[in-house]
Protein backbone atom coordinates (compact mmCIF):
# COMPACT_ATOMS: atom_id res chain seq x y z
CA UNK A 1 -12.69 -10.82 -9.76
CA UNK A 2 -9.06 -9.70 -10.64
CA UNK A 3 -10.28 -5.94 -9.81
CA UNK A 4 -11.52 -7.03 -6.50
CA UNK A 5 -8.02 -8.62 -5.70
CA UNK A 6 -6.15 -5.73 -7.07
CA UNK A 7 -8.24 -3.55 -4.72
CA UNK A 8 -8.36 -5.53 -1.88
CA UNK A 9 -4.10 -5.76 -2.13
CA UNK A 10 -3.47 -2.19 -2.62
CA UNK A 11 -2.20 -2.63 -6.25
CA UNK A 12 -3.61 0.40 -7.49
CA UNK A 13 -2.53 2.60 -4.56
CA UNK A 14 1.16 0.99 -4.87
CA UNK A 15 1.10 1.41 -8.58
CA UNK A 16 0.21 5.29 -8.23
CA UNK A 17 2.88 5.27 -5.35
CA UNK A 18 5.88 4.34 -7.98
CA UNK A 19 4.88 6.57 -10.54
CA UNK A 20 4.56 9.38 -8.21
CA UNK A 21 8.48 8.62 -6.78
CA UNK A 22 9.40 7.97 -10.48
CA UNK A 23 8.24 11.73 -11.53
CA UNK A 24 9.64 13.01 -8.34
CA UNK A 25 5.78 13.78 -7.18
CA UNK A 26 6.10 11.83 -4.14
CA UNK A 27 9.26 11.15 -1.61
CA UNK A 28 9.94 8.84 1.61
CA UNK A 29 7.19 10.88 3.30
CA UNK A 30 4.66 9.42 1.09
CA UNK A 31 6.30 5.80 1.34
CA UNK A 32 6.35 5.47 5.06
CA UNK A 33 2.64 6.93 4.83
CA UNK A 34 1.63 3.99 2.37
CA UNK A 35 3.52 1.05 4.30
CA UNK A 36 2.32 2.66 7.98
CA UNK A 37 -1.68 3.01 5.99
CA UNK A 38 -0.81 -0.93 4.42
CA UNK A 39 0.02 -1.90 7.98
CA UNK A 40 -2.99 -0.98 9.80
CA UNK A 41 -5.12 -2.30 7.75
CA UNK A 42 -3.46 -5.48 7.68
CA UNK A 43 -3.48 -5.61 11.49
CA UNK A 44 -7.19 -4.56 11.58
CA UNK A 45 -7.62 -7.40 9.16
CA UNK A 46 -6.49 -10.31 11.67
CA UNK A 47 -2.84 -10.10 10.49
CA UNK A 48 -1.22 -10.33 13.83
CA UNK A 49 2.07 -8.81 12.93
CA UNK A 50 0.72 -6.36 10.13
CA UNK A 51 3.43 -7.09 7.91
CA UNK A 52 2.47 -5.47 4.28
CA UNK A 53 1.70 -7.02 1.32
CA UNK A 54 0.61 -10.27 2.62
């Protein structure tokens, strides 16, 4: 159950995302990629406004 709601949030992704920027393996072009990605899906999902991370 807590796997499915870390999946279903984007917890994983997000986690990868921070250790990537920490490193210096990722940069803003990866960010905006991640929130525009979290976005959609949220939209797609019902969310009207497709905020992230609701």
């Amino acid at each position: 159950k807590v796997n499915n709601t870390i999946r279903e949030s984007g917890l994983r992704e997000l986690g990868q995302l921070e250790q990537d920027l920490v490193f210096g393996d990722a940069g803003m072009k990866e960010v905006i990629k991640f929130l525009t990605t979290k976005e959609v899906s949220n939209s797609e999902m019902g969310n009207e406004k497709g905020v992230p991370y609701t």
